[in-house]
Protein backbone atom coordinates (compact mmCIF):
# COMPACT_ATOMS: atom_id res chain seq x y z
CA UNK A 1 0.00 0.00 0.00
CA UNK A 2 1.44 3.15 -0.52
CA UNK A 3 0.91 6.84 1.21
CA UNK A 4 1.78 9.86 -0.84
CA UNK A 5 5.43 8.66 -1.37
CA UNK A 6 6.04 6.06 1.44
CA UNK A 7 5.22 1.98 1.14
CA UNK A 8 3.33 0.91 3.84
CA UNK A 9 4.02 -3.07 4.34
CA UNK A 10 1.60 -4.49 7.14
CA UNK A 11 3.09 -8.02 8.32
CA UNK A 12 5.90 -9.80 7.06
CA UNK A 13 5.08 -11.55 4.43
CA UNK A 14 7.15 -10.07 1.56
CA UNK A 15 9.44 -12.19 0.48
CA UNK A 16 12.64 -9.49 1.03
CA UNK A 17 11.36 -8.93 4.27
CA UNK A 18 11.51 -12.10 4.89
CA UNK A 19 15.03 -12.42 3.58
CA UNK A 20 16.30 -9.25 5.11
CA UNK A 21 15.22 -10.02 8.33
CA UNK A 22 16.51 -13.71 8.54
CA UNK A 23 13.08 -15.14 9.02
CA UNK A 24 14.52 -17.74 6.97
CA UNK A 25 17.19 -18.61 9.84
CA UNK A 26 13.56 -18.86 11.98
CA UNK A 27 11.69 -21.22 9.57
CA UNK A 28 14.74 -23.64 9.43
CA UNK A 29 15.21 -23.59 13.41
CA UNK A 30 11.36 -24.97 13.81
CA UNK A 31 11.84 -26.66 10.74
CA UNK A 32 14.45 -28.47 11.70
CA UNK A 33 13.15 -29.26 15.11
CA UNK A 34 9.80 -30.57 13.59
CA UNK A 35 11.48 -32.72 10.80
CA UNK A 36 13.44 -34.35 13.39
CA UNK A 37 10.86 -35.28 15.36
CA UNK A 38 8.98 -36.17 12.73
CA UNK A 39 11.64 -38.27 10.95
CA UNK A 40 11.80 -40.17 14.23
CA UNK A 41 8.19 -41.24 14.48
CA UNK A 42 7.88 -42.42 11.11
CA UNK A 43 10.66 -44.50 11.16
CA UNK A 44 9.85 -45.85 15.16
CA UNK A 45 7.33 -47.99 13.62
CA UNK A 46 9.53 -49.96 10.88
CA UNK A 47 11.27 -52.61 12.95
CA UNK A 48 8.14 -54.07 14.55
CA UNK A 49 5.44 -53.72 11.94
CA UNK A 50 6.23 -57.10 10.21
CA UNK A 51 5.98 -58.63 14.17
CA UNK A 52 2.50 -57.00 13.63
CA UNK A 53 1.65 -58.39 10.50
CA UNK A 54 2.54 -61.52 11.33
CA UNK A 55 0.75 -62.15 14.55
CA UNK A 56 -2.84 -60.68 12.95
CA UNK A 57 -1.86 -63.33 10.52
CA UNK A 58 -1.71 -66.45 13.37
CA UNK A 59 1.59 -66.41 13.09
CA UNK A 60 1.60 -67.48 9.17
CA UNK A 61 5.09 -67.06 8.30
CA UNK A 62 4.22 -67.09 3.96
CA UNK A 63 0.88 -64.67 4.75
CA UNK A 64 2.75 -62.11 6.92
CA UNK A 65 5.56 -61.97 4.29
CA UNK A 66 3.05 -61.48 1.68
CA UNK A 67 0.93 -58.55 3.53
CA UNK A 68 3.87 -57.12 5.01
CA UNK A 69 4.87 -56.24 1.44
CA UNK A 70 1.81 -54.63 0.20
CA UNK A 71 1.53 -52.71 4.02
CA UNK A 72 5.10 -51.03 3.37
CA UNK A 73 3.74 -50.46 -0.44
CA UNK A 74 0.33 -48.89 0.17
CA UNK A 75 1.38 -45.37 1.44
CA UNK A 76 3.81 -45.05 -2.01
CA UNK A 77 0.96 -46.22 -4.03
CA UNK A 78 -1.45 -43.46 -2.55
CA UNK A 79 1.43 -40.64 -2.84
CA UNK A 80 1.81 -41.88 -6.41
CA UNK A 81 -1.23 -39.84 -6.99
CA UNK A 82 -1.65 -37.28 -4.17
CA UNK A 83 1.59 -35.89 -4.02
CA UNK A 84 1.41 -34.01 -7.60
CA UNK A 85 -1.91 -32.96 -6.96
CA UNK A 86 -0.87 -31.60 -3.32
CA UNK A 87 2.15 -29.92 -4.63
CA UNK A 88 -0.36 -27.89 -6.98
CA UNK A 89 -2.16 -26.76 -3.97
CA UNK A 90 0.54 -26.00 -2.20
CA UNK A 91 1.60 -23.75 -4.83
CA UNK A 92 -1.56 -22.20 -4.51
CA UNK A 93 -2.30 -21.77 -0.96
CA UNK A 94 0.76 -22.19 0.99
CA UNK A 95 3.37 -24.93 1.33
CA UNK A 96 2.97 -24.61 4.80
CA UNK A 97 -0.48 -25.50 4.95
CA UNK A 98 0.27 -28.71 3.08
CA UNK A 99 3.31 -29.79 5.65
CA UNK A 100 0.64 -29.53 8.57
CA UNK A 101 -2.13 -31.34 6.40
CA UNK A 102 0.68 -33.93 5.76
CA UNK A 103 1.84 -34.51 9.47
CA UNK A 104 -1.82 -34.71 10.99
CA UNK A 105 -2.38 -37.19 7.98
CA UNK A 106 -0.25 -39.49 9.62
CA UNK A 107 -1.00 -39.01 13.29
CA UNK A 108 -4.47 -39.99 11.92
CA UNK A 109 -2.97 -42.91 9.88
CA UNK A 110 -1.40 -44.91 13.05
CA UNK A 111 -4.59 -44.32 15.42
CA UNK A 112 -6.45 -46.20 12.90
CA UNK A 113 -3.35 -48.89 12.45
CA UNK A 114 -3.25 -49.33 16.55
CA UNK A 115 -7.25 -50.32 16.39
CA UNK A 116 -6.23 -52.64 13.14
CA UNK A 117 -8.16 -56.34 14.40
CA UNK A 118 -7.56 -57.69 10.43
CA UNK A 119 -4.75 -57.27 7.72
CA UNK A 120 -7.26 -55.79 5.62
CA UNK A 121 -7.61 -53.17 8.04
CA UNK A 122 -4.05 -52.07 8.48
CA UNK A 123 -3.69 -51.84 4.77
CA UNK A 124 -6.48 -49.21 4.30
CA UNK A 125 -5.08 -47.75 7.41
CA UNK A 126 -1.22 -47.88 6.25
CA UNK A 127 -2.79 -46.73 2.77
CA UNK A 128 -3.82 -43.08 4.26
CA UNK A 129 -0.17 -42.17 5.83
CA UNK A 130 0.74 -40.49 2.43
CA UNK A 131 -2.56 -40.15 1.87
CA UNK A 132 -2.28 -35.86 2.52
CA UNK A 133 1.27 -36.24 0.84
CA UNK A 134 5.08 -36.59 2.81
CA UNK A 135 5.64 -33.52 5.05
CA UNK A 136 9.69 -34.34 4.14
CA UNK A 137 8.64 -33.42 0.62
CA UNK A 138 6.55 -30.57 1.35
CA UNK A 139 9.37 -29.19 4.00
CA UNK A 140 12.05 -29.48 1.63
CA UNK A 141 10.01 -27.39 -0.89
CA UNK A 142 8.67 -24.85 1.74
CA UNK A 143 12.49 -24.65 2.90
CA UNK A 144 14.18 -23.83 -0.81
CA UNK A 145 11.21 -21.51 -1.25
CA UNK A 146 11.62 -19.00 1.60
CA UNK A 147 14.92 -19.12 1.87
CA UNK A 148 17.69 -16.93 0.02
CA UNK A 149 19.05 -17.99 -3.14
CA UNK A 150 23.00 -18.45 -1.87
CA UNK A 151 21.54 -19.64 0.85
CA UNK A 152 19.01 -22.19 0.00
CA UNK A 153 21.79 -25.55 -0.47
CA UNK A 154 22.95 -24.63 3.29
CA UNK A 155 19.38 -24.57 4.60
CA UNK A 156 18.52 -27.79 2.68
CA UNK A 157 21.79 -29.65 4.22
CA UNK A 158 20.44 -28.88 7.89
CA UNK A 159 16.80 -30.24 6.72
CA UNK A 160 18.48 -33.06 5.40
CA UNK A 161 20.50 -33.54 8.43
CA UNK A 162 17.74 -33.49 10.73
CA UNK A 163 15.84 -36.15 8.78
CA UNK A 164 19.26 -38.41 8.92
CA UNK A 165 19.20 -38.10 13.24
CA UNK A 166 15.79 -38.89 13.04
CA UNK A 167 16.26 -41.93 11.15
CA UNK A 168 19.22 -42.87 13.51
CA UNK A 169 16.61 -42.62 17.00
CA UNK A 170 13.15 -43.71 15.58
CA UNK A 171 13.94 -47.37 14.23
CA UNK A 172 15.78 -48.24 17.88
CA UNK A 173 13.15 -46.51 20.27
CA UNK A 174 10.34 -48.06 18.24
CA UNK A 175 12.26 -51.60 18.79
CA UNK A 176 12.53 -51.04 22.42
CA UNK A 177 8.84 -49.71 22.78
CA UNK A 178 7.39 -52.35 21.14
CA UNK A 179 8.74 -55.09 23.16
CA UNK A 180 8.33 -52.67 26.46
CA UNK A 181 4.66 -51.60 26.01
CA UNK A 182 3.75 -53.94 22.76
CA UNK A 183 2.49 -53.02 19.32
CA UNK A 184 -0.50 -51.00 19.49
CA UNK A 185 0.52 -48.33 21.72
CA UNK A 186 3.85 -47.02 20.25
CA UNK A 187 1.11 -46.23 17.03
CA UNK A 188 -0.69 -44.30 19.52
CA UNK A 189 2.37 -43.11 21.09
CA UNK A 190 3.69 -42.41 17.08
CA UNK A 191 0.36 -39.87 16.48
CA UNK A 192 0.64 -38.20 20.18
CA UNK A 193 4.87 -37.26 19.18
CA UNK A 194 4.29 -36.76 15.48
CA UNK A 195 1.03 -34.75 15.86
CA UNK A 196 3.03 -32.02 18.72
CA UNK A 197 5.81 -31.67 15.47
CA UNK A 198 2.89 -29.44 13.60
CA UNK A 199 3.86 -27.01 16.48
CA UNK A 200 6.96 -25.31 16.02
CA UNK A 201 6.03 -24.70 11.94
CA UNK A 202 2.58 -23.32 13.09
CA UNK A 203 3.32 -20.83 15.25
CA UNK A 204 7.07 -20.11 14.04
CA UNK A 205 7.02 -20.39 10.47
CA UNK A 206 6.12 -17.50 8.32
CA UNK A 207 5.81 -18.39 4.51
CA UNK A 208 6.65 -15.58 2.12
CA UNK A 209 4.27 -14.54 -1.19
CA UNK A 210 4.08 -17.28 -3.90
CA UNK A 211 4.84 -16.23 -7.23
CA UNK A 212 2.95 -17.64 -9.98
CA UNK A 213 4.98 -19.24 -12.71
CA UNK A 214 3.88 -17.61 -16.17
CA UNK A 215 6.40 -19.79 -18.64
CA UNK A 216 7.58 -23.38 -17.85
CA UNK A 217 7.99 -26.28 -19.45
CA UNK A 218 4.99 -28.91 -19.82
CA UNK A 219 5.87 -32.51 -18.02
CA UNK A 220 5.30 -33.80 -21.82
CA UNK A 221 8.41 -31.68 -22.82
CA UNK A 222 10.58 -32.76 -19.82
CA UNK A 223 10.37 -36.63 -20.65
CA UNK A 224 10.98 -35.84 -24.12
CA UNK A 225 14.24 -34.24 -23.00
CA UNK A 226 15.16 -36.63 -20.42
CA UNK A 227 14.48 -39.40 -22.23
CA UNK A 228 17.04 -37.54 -25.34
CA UNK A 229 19.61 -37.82 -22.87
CA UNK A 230 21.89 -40.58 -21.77
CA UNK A 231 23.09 -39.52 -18.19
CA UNK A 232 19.68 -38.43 -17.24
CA UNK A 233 18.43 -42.03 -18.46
CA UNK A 234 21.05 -43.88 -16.72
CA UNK A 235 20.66 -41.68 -13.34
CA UNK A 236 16.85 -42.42 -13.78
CA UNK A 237 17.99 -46.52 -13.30
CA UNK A 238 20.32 -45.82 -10.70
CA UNK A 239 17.77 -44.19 -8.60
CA UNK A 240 15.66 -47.17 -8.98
CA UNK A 241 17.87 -49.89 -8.40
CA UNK A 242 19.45 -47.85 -5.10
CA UNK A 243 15.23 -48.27 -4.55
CA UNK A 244 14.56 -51.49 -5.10
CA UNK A 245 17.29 -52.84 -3.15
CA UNK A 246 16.30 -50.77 0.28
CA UNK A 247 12.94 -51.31 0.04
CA UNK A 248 12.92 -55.19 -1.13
CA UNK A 249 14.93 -55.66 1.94
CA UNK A 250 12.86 -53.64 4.58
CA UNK A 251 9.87 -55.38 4.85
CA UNK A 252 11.62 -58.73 5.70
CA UNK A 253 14.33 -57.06 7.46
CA UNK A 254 13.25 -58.17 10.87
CA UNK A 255 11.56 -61.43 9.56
CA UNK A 256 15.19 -62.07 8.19
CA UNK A 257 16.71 -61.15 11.47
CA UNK A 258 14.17 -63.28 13.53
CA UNK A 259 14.89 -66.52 11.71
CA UNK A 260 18.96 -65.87 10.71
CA UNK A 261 19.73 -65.21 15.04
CA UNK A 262 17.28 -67.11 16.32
CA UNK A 263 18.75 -67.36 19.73
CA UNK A 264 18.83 -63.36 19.88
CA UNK A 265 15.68 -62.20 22.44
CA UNK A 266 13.47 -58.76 21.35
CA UNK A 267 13.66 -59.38 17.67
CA UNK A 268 12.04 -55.91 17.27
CA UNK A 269 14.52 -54.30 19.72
CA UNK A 270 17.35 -55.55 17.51
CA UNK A 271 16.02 -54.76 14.22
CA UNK A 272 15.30 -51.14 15.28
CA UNK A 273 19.22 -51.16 16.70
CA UNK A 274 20.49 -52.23 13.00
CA UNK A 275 18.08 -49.83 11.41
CA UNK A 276 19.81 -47.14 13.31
CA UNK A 277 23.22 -48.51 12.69
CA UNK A 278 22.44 -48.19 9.15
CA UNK A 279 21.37 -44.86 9.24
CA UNK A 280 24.20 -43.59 11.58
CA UNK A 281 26.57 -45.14 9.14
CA UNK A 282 24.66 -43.11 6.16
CA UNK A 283 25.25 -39.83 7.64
CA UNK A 284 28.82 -40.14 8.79
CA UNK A 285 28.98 -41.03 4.39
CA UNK A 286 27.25 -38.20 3.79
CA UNK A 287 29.05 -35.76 6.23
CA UNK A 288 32.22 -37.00 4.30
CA UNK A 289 30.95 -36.55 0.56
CA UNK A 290 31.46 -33.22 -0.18
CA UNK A 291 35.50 -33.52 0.49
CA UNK A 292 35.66 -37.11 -1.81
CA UNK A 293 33.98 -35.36 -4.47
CA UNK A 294 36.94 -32.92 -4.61
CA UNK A 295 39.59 -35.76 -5.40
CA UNK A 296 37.45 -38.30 -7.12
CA UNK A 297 35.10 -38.31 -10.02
CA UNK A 298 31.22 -38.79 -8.94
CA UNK A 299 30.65 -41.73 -11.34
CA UNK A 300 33.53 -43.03 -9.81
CA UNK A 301 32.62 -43.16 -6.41
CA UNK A 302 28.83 -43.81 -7.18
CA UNK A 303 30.02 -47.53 -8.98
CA UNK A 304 32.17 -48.39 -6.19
CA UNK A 305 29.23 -47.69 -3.44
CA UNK A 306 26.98 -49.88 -5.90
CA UNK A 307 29.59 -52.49 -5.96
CA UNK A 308 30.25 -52.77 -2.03
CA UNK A 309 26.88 -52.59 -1.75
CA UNK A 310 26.14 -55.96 -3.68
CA UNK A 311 28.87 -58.17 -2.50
CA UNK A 312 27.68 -56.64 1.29
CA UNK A 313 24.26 -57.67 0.25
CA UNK A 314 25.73 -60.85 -0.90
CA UNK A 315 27.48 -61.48 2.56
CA UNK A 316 24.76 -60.66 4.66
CA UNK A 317 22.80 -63.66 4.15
CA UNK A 318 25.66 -66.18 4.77
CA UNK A 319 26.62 -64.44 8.30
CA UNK A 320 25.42 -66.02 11.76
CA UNK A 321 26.71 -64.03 13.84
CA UNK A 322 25.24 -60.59 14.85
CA UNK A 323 27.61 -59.12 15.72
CA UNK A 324 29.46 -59.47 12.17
CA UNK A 325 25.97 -58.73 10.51
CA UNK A 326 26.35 -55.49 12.20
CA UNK A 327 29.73 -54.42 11.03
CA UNK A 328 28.63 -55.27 7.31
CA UNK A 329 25.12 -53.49 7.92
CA UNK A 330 27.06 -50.54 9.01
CA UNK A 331 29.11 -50.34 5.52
CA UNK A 332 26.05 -50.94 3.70
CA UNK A 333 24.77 -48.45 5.33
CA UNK A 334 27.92 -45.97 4.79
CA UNK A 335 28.11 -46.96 1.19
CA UNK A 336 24.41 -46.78 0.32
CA UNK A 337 24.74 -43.24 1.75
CA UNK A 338 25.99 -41.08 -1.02
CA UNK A 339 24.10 -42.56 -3.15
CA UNK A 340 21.15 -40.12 -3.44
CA UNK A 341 23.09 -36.71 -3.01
CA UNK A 342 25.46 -38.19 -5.71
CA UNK A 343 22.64 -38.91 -8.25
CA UNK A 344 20.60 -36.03 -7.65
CA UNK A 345 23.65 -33.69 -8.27
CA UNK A 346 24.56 -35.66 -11.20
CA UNK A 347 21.09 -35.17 -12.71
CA UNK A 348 21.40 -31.45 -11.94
CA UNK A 349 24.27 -31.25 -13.86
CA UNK A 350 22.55 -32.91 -16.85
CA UNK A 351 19.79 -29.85 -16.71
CA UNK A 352 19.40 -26.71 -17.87
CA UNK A 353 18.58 -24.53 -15.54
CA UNK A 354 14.83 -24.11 -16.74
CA UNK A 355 14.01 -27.47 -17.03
CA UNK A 356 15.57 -28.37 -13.43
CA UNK A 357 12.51 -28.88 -11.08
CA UNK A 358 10.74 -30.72 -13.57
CA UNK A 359 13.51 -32.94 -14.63
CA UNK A 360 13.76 -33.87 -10.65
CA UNK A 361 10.40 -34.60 -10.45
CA UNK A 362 10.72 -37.47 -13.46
CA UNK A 363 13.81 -38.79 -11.70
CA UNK A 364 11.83 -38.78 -8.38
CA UNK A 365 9.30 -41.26 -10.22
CA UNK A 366 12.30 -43.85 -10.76
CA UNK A 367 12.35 -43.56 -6.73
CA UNK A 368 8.36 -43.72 -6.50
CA UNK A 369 8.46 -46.70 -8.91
CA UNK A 370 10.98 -48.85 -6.67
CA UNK A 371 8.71 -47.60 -3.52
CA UNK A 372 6.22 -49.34 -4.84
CA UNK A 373 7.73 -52.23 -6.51
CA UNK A 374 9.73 -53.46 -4.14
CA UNK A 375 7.96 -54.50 -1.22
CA UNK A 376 5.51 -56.04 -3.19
CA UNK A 377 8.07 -58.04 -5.18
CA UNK A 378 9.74 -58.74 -1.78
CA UNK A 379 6.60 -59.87 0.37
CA UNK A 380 6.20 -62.61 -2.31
CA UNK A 381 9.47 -63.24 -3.07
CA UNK A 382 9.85 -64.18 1.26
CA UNK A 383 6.93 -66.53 1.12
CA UNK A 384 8.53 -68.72 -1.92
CA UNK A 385 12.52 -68.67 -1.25
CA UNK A 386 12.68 -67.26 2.65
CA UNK A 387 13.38 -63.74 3.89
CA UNK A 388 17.08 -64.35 2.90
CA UNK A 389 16.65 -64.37 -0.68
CA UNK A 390 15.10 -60.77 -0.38
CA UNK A 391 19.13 -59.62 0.64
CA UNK A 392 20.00 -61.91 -2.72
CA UNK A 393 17.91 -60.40 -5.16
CA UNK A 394 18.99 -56.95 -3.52
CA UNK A 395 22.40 -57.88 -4.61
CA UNK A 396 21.75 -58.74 -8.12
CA UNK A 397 19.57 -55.40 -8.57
CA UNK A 398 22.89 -53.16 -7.65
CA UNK A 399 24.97 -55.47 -9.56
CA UNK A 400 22.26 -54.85 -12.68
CA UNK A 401 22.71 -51.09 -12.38
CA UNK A 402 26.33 -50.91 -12.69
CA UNK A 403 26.17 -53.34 -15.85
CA UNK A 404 23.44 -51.07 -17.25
CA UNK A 405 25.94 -47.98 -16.58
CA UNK A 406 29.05 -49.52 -18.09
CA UNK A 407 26.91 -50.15 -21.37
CA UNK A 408 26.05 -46.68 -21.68
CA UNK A 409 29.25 -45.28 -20.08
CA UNK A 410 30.62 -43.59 -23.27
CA UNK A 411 26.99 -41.79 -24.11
CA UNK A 412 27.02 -40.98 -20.45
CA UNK A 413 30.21 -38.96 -20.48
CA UNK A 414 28.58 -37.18 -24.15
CA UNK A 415 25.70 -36.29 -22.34
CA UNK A 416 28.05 -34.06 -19.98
């Protein structure tokens, strides 16, 4: 508003306000907090849920593997479709709006999962977690929107790093919880913690104005141009195999671990301990990345981590002793971890600067695609060949990727 020669600005919500007056330091603080917390109660619930599944299945070892697989599936399936149509709104009406819808989404989502009495219940219940979108997603986006432009990779690495502690404390408190308290109440315990993480954004994070985008490219145009180009192809595959073979081992993760150390007591306690091992291991990798980048070449690096990865893979199911398991977890877990700052950079590289959200958002469908493929594949796979041969096929899906790269090597390096 202006008066005679003088603005007037009432609130803060202009954008170099915002800016200017580090609001953006603000939103990241609660952000940060929130995520954390956040991260930590999704990922509390992994190491029992097969435990779960398999005692409303009478303790049907072939069933549980089966419906554990579509369980961790559901929620990707459902974001397959919401998540586009949330980001719209979002653009429209505040990303902030859709990180709150997103967390009280899945507060709701494990109330109804702690009252499950059938499998067919906790799948429609597991089905609405993503059901208002991923508040990681929306965060991110609400992050690199309000925050300056030299700024915005800094502010994304502290996101980032809050969602790695949060993977490192969720897995092992959910273990311990569930064999504490049992199943049912660490969902309602899950909703109570995740629910309070709406806090800090609601009453500490201001969202600047959202400028509407007059020219971009249509999606139609952005597979036609990463389709035309090798790297972008070959990233696309890496993303999915790096998928496939996390989330083909997850769901029989703790199945695996119950029936490979079958003298260890509170399977679910242990699983969540690996789970955190693994993730503790990823962020050391990733904590480290940005100084091996400077000596060695990306591609370089990103084949070796897929190679380690598969003969660890290969390993894991031949070890009976835990304690071994957990030193190889731990470099699976240290290798695997570069892998999606490395790929994502890579594909960046392969964009014009125009083109570069939508481009991500194509190679984020490789990711969607082994979210959803792979437990299914896996849940089935269990109840033929065992749990084990989950960690097998694992294996042979990293081993795959680096073949497919090595074909395409010498197109990959023209694409540059």
């Amino acid at each position: 508003m202006e008066c005679g020669n003088q603005k007037v600005n009432f609130g803060t919500n202009n954008k170099a306000d915002m800016h200017s007056e580090n609001y953006w330091k603000k939103n990241l603080y609660a952000l940060f907090i929130s995520q954390f917390f956040y991260r930590a109660g999704t990922r509390s619930i992994i190491p029992f849920l097969p435990l779960y599944v398999k005692e409303l299945s009478g303790e049907n070892f072939e069933i549980a593997a089966i419906w554990s697989g579509w369980i961790f599936a559901a929620p990707f399936l459902i974001s397959f479709i919401t998540t586009p149509l949330l980001g719209s709104v979002g653009d429209k009406y505040g990303r902030k709006l859709i990180v709150l819808i997103a967390i009280f989404g899945f507060a709701i989502s494990n109330i109804l999962m702690s009252f499950s009495s059938s499998l067919l219940f906790l799948l429609i219940a597991a089905s609405t977690q993503e059901l208002f979108g991923g508040a990681y997603p929306a965060a991110v986006s609400l992050t690199a929107a309000n925050s300056p432009k030299e700024k915005t990779t800094e502010a994304l690495s502290y996101l980032q790093l809050a969602n790695a502690l949060g993977n490192i404390i969720g897995p092992v408190l959910g273990g311990v919880l569930a064999d504490t308290i049992g199943y049912k109440n660490v969902f309602l315990i899950t909703a109570v913690s995740v629910s309070l993480t709406s806090l800090p954004i609601f009453f500490f994070v201001k969202e600047s104005n959202i400028e509407k985008r007059t020219n971009y490219h249509s999606l139609l145009d952005n597979l036609k141009y990463f389709t035309a180009k090798h790297g972008l192809i070959v990233c696309g595959v890496m993303l999915l195999g790096f998928t496939l073979s996390l989330t083909m081992m997850r769901p029989n993760f703790t199945f695996f671990v119950q029936q490979q150390f079958a003298y260890v007591n509170n399977v679910a306690t242990t699983a969540g301990i690996l789970f955190s091992l693994f993730g503790a291991a990823a962020a050391v990798s990733v904590a480290l990345l940005p100084f091996v980048v400077r000596k060695i070449e990306r591609w370089i690096i990103l084949t070796a981590s897929y190679f380690i990865s598969s003969i660890s893979f290969f390993l894991l199911i031949t070890i009976s002793n835990i304690y071994l398991f957990a030193a190889i977890f731990f470099v699976l877990g240290f290798v695997l971890g570069v892998v999606l700052p490395l790929v994502y950079s890579l594909t960046s590289d392969y964009t014009t600067q125009d083109r570069k959200s939508g481009v991500m958002g194509i190679g984020s469908s490789f990711q969607m695609t082994g979210n959803l493929l792979g437990p299914l594949s896996a849940g089935y796979i269990a109840s033929i060949f065992g749990a084990h041969f989950s960690f097998l096929l694992s294996g042979t899906v990293l081993a795959a990727a680096i073949l497919f790269y090595k074909i395409m090597e010498k197109d990959v390096k023209a694409s540059n």
